[in-house]
Structures are given as structure tokens and as C-alpha cells.
PDB file of N, CA and C in Angstrom:
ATOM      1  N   UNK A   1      -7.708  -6.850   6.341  1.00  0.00           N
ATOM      2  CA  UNK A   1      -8.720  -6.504   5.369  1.00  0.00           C
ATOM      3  C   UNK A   1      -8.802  -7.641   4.356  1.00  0.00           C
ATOM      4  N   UNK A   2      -9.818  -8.031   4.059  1.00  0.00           N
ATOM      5  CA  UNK A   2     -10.166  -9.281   3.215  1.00  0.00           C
ATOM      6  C   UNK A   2     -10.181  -8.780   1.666  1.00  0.00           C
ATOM      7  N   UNK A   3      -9.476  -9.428   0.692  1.00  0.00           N
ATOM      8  CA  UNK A   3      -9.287  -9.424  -0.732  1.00  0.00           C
ATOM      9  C   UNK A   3     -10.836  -9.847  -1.161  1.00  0.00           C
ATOM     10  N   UNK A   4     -11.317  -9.002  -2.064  1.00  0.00           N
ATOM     11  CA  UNK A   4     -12.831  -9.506  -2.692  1.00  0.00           C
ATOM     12  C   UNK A   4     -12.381 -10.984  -3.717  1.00  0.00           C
ATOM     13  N   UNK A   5     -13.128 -12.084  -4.010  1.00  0.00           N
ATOM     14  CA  UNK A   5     -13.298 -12.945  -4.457  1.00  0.00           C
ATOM     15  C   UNK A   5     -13.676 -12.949  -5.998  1.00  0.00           C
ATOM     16  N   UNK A   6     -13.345 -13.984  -6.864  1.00  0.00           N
ATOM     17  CA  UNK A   6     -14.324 -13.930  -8.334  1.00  0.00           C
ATOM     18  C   UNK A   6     -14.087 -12.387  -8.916  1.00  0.00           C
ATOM     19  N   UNK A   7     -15.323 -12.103  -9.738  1.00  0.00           N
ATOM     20  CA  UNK A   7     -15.339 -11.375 -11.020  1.00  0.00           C
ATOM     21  C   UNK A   7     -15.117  -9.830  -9.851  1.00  0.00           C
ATOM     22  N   UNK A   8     -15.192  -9.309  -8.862  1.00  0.00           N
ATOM     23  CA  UNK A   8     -14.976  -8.291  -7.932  1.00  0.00           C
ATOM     24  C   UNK A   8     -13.721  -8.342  -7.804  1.00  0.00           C
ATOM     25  N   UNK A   9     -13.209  -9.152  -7.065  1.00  0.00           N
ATOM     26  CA  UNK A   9     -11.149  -8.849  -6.786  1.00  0.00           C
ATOM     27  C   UNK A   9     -10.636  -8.905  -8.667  1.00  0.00           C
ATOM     28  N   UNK A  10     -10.909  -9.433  -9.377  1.00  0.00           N
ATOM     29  CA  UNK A  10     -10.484  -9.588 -10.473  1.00  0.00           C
ATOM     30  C   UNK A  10     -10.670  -7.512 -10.863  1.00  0.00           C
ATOM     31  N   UNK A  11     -11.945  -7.228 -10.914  1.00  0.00           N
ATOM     32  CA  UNK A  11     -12.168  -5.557 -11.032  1.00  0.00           C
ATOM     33  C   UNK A  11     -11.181  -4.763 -10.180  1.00  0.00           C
ATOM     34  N   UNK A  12     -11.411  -4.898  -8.704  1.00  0.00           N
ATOM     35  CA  UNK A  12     -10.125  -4.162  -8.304  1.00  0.00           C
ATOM     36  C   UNK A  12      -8.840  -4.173  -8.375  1.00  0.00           C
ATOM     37  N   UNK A  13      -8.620  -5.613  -8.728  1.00  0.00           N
ATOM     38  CA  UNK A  13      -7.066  -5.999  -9.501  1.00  0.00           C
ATOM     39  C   UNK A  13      -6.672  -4.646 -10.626  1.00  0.00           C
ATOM     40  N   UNK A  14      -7.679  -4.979 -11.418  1.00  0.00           N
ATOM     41  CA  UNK A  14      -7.993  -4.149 -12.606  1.00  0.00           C
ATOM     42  C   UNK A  14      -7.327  -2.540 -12.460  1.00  0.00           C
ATOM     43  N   UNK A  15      -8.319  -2.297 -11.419  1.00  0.00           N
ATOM     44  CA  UNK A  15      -8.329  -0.735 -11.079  1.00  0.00           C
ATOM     45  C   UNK A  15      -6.870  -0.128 -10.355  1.00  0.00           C
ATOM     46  N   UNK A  16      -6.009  -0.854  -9.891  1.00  0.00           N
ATOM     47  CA  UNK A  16      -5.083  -0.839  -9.286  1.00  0.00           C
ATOM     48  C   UNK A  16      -3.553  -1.464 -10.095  1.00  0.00           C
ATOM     49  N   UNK A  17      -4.081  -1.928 -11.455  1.00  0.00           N
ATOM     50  CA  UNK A  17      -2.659  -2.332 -11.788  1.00  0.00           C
ATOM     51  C   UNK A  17      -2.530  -3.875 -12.077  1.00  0.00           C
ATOM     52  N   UNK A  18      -3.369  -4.861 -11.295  1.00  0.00           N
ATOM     53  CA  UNK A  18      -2.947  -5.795 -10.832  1.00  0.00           C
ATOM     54  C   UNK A  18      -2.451  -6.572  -9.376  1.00  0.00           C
ATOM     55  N   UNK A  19      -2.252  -5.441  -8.865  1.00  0.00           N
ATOM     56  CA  UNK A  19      -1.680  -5.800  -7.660  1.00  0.00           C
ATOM     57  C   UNK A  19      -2.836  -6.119  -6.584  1.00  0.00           C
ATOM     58  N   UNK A  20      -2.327  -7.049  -5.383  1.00  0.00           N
ATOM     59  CA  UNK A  20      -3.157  -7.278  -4.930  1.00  0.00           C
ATOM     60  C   UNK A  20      -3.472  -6.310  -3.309  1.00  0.00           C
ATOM     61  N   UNK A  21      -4.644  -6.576  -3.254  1.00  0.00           N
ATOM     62  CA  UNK A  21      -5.340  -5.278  -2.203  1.00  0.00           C
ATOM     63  C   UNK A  21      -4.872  -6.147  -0.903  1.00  0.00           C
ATOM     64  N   UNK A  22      -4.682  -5.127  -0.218  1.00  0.00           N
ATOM     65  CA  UNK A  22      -4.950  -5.202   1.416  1.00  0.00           C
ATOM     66  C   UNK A  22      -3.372  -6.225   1.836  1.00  0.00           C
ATOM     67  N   UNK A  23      -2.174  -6.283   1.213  1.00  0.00           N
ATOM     68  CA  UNK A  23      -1.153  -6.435   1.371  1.00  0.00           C
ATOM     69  C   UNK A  23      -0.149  -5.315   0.924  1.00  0.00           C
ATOM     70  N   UNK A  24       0.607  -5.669   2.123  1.00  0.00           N
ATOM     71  CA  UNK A  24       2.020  -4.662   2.211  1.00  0.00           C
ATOM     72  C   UNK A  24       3.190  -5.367   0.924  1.00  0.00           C
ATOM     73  N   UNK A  25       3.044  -4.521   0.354  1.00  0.00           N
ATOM     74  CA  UNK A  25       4.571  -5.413  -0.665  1.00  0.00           C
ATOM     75  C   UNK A  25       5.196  -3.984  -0.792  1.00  0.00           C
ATOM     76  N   UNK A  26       6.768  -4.207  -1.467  1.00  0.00           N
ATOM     77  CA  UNK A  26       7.763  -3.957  -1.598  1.00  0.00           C
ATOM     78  C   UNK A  26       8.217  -3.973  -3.245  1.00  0.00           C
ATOM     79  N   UNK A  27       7.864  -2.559  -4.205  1.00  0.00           N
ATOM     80  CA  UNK A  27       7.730  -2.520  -5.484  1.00  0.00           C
ATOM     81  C   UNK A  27       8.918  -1.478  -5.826  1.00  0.00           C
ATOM     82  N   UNK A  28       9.689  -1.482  -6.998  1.00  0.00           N
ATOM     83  CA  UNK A  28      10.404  -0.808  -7.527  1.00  0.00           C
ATOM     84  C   UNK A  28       9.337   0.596  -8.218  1.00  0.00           C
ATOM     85  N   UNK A  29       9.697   1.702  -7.885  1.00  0.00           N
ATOM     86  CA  UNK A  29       9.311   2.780  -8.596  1.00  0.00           C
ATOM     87  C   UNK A  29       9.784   2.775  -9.386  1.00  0.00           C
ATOM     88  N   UNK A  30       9.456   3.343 -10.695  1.00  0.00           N
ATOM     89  CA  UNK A  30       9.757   3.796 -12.206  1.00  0.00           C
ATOM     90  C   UNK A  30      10.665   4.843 -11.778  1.00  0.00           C
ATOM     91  N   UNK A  31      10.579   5.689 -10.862  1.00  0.00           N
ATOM     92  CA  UNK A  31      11.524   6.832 -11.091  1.00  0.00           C
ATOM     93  C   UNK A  31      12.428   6.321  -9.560  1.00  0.00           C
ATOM     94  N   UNK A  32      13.764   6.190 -10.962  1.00  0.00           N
ATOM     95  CA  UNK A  32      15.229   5.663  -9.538  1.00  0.00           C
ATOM     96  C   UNK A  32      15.452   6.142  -8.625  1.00  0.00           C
ATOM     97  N   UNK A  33      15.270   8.216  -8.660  1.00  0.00           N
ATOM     98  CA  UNK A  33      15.353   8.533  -7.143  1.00  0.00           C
ATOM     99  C   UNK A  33      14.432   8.185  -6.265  1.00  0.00           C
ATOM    100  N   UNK A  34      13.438   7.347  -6.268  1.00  0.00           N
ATOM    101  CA  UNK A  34      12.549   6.880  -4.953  1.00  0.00           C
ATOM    102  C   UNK A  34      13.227   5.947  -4.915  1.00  0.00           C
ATOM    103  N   UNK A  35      13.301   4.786  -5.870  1.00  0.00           N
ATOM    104  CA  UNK A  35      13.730   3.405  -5.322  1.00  0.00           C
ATOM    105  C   UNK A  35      12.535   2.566  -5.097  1.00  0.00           C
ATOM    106  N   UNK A  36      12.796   1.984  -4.088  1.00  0.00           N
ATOM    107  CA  UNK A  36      11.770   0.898  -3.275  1.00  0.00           C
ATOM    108  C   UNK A  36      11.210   1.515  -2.582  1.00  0.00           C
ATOM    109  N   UNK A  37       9.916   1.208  -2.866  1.00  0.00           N
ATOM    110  CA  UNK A  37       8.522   1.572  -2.031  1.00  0.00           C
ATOM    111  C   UNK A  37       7.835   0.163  -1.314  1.00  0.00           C
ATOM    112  N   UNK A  38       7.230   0.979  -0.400  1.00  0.00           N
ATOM    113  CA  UNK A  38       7.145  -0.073   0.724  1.00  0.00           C
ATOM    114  C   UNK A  38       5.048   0.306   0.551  1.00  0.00           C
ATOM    115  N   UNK A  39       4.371  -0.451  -0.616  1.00  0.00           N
ATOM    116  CA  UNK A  39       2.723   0.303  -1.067  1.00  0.00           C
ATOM    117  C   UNK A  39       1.786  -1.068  -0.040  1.00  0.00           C
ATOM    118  N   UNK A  40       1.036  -0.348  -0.159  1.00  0.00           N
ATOM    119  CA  UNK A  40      -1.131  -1.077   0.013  1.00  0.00           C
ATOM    120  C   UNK A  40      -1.657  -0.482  -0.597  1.00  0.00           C
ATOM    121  N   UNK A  41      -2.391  -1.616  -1.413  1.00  0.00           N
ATOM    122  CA  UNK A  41      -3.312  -0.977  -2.226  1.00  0.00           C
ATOM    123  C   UNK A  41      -5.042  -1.445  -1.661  1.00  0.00           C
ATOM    124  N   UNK A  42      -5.877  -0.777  -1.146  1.00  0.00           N
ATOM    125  CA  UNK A  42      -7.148  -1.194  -1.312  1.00  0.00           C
ATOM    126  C   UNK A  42      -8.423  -0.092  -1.658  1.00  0.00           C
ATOM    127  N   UNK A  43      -9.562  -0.339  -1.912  1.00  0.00           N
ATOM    128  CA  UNK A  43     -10.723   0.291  -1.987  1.00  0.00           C
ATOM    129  C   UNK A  43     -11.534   1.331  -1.051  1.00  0.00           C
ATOM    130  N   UNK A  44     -11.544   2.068  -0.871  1.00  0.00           N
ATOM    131  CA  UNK A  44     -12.142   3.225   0.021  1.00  0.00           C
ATOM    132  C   UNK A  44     -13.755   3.213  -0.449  1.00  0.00           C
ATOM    133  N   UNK A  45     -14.201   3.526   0.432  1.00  0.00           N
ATOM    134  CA  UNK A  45     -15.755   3.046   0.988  1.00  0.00           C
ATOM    135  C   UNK A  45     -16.809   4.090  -0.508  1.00  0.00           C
ATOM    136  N   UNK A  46     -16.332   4.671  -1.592  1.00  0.00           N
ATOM    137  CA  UNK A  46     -16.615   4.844  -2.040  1.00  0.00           C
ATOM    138  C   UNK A  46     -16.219   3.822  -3.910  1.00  0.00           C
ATOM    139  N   UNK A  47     -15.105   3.187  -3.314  1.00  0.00           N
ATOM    140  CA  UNK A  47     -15.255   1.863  -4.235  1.00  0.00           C
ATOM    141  C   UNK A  47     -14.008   2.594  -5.134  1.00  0.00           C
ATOM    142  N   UNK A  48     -13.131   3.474  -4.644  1.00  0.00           N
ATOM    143  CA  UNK A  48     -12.357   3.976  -5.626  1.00  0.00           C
ATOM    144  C   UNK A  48     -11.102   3.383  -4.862  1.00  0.00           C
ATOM    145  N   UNK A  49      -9.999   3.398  -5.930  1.00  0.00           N
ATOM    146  CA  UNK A  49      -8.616   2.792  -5.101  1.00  0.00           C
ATOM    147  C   UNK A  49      -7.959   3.656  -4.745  1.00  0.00           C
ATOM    148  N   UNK A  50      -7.226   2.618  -3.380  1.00  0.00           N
ATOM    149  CA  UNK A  50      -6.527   3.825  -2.834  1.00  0.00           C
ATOM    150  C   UNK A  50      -5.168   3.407  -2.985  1.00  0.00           C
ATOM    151  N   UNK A  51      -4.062   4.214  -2.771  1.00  0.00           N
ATOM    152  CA  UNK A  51      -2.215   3.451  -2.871  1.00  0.00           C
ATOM    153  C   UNK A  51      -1.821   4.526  -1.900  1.00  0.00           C
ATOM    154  N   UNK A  52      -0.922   3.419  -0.671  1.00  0.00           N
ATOM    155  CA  UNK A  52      -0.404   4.140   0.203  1.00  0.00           C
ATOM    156  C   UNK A  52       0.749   3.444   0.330  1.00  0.00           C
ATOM    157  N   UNK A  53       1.858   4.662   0.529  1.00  0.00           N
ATOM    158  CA  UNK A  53       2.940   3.762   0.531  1.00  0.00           C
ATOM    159  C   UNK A  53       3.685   4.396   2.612  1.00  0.00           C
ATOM    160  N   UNK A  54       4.505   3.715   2.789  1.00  0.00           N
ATOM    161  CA  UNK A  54       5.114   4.090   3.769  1.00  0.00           C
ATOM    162  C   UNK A  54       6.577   4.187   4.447  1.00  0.00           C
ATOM    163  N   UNK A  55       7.240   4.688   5.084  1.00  0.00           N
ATOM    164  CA  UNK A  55       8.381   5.162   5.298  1.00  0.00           C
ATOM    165  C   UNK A  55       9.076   3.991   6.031  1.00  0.00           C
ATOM    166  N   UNK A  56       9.985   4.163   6.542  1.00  0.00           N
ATOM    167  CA  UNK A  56      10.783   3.171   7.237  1.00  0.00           C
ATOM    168  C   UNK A  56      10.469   3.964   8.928  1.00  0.00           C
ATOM    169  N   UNK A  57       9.973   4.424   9.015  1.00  0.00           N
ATOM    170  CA  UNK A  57       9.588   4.823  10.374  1.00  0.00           C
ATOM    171  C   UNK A  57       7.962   4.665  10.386  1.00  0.00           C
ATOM    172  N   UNK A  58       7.142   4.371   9.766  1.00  0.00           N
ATOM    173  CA  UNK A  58       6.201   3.999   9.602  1.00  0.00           C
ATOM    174  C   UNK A  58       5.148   4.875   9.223  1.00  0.00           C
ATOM    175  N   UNK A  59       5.357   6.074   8.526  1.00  0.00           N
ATOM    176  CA  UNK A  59       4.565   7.006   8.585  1.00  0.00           C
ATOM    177  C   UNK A  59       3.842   6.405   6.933  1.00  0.00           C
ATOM    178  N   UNK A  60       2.781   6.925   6.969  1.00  0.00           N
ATOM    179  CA  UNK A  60       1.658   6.615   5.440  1.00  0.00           C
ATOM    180  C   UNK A  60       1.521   7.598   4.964  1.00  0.00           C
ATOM    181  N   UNK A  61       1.878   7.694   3.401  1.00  0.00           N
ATOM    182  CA  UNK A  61       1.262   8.679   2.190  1.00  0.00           C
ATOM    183  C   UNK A  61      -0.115   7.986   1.717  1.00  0.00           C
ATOM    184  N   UNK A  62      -1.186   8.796   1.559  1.00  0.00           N
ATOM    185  CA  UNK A  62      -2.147   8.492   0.664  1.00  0.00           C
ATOM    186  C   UNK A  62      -2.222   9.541  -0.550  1.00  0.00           C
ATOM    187  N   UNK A  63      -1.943   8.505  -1.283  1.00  0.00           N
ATOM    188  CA  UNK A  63      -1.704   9.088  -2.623  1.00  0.00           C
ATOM    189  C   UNK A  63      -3.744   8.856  -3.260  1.00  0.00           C
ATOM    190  N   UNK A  64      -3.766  10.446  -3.751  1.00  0.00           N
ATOM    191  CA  UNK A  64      -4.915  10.625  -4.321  1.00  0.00           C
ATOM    192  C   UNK A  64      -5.026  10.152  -5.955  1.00  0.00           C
ATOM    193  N   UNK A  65      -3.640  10.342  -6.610  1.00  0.00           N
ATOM    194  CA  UNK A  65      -3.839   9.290  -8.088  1.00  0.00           C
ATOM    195  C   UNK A  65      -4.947   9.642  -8.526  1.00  0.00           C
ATOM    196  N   UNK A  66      -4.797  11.052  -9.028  1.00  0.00           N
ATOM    197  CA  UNK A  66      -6.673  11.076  -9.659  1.00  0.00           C
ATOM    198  C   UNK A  66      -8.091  11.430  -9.255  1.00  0.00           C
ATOM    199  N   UNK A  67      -7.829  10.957  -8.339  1.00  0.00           N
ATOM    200  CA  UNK A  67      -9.023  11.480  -7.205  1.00  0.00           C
ATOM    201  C   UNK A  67      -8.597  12.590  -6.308  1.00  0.00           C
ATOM    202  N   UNK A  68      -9.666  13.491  -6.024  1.00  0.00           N
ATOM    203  CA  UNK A  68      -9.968  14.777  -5.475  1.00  0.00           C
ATOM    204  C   UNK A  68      -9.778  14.419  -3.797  1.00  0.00           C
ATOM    205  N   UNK A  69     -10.375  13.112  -3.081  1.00  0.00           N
ATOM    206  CA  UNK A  69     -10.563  12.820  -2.249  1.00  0.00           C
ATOM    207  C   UNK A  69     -10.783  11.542  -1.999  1.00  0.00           C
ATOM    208  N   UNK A  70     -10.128  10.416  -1.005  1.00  0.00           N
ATOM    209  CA  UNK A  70     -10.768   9.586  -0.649  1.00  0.00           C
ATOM    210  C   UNK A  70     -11.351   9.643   0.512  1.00  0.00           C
ATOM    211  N   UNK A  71     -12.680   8.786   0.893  1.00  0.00           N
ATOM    212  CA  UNK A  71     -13.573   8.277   2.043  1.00  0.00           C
ATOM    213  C   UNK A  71     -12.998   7.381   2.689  1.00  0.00           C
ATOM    214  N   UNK A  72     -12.647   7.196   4.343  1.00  0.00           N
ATOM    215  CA  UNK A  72     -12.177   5.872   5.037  1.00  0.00           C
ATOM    216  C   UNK A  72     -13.085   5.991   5.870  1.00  0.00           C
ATOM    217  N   UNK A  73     -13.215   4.650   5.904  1.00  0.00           N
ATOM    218  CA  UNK A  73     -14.092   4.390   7.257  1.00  0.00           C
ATOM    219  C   UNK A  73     -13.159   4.045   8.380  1.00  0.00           C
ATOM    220  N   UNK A  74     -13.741   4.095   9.622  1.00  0.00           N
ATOM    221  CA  UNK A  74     -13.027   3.598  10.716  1.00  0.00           C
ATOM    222  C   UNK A  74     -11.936   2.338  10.722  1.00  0.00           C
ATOM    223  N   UNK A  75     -12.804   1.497  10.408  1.00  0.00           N
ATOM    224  CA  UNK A  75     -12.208  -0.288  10.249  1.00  0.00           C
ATOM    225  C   UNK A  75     -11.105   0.302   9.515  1.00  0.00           C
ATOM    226  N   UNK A  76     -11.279   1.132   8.362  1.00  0.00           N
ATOM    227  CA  UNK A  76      -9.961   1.156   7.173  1.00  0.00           C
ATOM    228  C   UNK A  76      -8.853   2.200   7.942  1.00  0.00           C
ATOM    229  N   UNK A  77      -8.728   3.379   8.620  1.00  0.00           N
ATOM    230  CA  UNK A  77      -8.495   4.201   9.583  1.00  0.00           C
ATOM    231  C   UNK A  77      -7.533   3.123  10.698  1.00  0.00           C
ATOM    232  N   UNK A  78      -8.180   2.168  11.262  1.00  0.00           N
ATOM    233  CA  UNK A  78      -7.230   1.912  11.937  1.00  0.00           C
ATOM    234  C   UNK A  78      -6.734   0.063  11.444  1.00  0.00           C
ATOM    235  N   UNK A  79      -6.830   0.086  10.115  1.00  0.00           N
ATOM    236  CA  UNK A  79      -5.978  -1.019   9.669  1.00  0.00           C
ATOM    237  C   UNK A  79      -4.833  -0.291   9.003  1.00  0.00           C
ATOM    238  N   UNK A  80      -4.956   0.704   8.932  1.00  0.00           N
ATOM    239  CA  UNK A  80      -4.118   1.958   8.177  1.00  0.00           C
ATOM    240  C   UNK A  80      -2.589   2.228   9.346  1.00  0.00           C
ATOM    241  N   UNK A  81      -3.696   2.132  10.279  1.00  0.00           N
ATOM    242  CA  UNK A  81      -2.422   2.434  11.818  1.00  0.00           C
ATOM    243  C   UNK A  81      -1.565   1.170  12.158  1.00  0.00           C
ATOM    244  N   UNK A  82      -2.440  -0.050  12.030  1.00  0.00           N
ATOM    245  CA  UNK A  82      -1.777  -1.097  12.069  1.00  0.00           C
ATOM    246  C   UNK A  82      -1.168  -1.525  11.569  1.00  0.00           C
ATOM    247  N   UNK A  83      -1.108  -1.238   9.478  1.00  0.00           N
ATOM    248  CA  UNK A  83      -0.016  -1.439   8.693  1.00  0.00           C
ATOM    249  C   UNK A  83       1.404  -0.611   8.891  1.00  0.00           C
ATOM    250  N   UNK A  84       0.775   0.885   9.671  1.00  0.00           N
ATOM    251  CA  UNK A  84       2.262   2.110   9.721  1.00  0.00           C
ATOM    252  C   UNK A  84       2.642   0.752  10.799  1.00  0.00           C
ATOM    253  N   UNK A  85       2.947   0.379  11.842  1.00  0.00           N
ATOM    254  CA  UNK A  85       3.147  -0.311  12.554  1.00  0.00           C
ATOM    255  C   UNK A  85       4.052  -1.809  11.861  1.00  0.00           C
ATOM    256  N   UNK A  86       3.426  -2.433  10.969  1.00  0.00           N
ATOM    257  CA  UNK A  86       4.151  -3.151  10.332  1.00  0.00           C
ATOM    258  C   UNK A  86       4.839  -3.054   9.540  1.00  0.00           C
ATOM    259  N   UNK A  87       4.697  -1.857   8.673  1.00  0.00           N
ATOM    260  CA  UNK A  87       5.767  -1.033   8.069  1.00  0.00           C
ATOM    261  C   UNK A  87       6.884  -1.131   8.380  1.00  0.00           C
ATOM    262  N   UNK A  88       7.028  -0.442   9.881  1.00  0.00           N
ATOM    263  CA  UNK A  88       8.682  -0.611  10.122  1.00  0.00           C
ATOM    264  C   UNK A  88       9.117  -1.545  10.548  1.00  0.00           C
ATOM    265  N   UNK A  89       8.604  -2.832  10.706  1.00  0.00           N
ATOM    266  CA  UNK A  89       8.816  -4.275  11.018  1.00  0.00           C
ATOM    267  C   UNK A  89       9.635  -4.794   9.558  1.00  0.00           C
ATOM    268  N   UNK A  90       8.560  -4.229   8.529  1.00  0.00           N
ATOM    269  CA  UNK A  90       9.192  -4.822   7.210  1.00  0.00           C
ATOM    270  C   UNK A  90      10.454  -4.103   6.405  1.00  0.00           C
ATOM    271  N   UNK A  91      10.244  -2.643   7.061  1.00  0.00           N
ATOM    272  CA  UNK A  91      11.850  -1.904   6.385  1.00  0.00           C
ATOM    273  C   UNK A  91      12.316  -2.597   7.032  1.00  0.00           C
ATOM    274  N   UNK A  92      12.896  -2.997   8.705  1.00  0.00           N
ATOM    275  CA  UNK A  92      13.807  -3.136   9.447  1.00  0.00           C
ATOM    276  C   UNK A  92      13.997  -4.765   8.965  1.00  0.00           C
ATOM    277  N   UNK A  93      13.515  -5.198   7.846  1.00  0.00           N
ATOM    278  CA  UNK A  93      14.176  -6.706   7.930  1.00  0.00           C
ATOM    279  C   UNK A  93      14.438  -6.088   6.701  1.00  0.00           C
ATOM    280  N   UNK A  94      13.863  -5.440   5.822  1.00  0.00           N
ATOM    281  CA  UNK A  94      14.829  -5.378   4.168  1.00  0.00           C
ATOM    282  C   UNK A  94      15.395  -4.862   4.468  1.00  0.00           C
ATOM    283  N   UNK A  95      15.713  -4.231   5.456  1.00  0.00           N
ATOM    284  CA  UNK A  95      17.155  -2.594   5.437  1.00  0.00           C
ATOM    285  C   UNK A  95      18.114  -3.595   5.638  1.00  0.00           C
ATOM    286  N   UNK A  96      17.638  -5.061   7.056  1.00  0.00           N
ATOM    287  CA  UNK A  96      18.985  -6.462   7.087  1.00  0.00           C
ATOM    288  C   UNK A  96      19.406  -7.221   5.705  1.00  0.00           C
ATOM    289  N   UNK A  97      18.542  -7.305   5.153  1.00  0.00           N
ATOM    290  CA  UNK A  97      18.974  -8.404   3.549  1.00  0.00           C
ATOM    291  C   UNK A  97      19.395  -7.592   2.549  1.00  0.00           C
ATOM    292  N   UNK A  98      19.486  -6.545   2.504  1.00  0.00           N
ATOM    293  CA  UNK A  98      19.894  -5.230   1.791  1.00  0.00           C
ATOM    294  C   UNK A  98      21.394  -4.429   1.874  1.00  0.00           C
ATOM    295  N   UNK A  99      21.578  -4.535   3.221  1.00  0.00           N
ATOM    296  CA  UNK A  99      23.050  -3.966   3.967  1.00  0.00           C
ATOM    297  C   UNK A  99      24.002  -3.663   2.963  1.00  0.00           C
ATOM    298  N   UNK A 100      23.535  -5.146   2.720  1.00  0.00           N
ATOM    299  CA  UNK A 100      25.097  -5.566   1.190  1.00  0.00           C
ATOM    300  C   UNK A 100      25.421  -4.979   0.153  1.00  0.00           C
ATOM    301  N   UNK A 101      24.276  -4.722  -0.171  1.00  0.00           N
ATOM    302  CA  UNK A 101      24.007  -4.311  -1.573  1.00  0.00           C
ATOM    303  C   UNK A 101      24.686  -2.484  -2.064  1.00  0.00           C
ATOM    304  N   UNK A 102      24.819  -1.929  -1.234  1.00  0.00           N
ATOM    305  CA  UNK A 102      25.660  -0.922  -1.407  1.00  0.00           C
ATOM    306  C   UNK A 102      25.058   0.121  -1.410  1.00  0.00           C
TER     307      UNK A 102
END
């Protein structure tokens, strides 16, 4: 999924925190019993943001944050399937650089 450009990605930056859309990162939650979250953040076809985070087995929360409902389109539907998919590519290398840590 392509990041919007200029005074647009700068707005959805906005709407989301800052963070950037349509990448998988790896953020500390405010509340210690979650820990590390594994989020994507992008825009749903009605222009509202969306935050999904996912499991180490690859499963996706869509967190509504406010909204009643989000809209996906197809394209977003199965980039959605393709991130659960990389999901557990990316726990299974932090769960390796992590081991240590206790």
C-alpha cells in the first residue's frame, strides 16, 4: 500500500499520531501488561484511520478507536492477509533478538 505524498501523508500522519501508514512496526504500549505491539496504521476507503495490530501467529485486531465502523475495500482486505502473513515472519525474528532479555 503506497504512503500519500506532500500536504495528504502529512494529514494522515496527523490523524494517526504520526506514525507512518501502510508499515508494520513494532511500538511499546502505554499499558505494560500488553507490552510490544506488533501495529499498521492506514486509511479505510472512507478516509478515516485505521490501527491494526497483530499476534505472533498472525492473526489481526482492527481496532475501531472511535469509529462505529470501518469500510475496506478488497485491495485493503487482502493486503490485510498479506501483512497477518508477515506478521509472524516479524514476531519470529523479535521473539530471536529478544530471547535474552528475560
Amino acid at each position: 500500500m503506497k504512503n500519500s505524498e506532500g500536504r495528504l501523508g502529512e494529514f494522515e500522519r496527523h490523524l494517526t499520531g504520526g506514525f507512518e501508514h501502510g508499515k508494520l512496526m513494532f511500538l511499546e504500549n502505554s499499558d505494560p501488561s500488553i507490552g510490544t505491539e506488533l501495529v499498521l496504521f492506514f486509511m479505510d476507503v472512507e478516509y478515516d484511520p485505521v490501527r491494526v495490530t497483530f499476534d505472533w501467529e498472525g492473526m489481526a485486531s482492527i481496532h475501531a478507536d472511535g469509529h462505529e465502523w470501518h469500510m475496506l475495500s478488497a485491495e485493503q482486505l487482502m493486503m490485510l492477509s498479506d501483512m497477518c502473513k508477515e506478521a509472524v515472519r516479524m514476531w519470529g525474528e523479535w521473539n530471536e533478538e529478544h530471547q535474552d532479555d528475560g
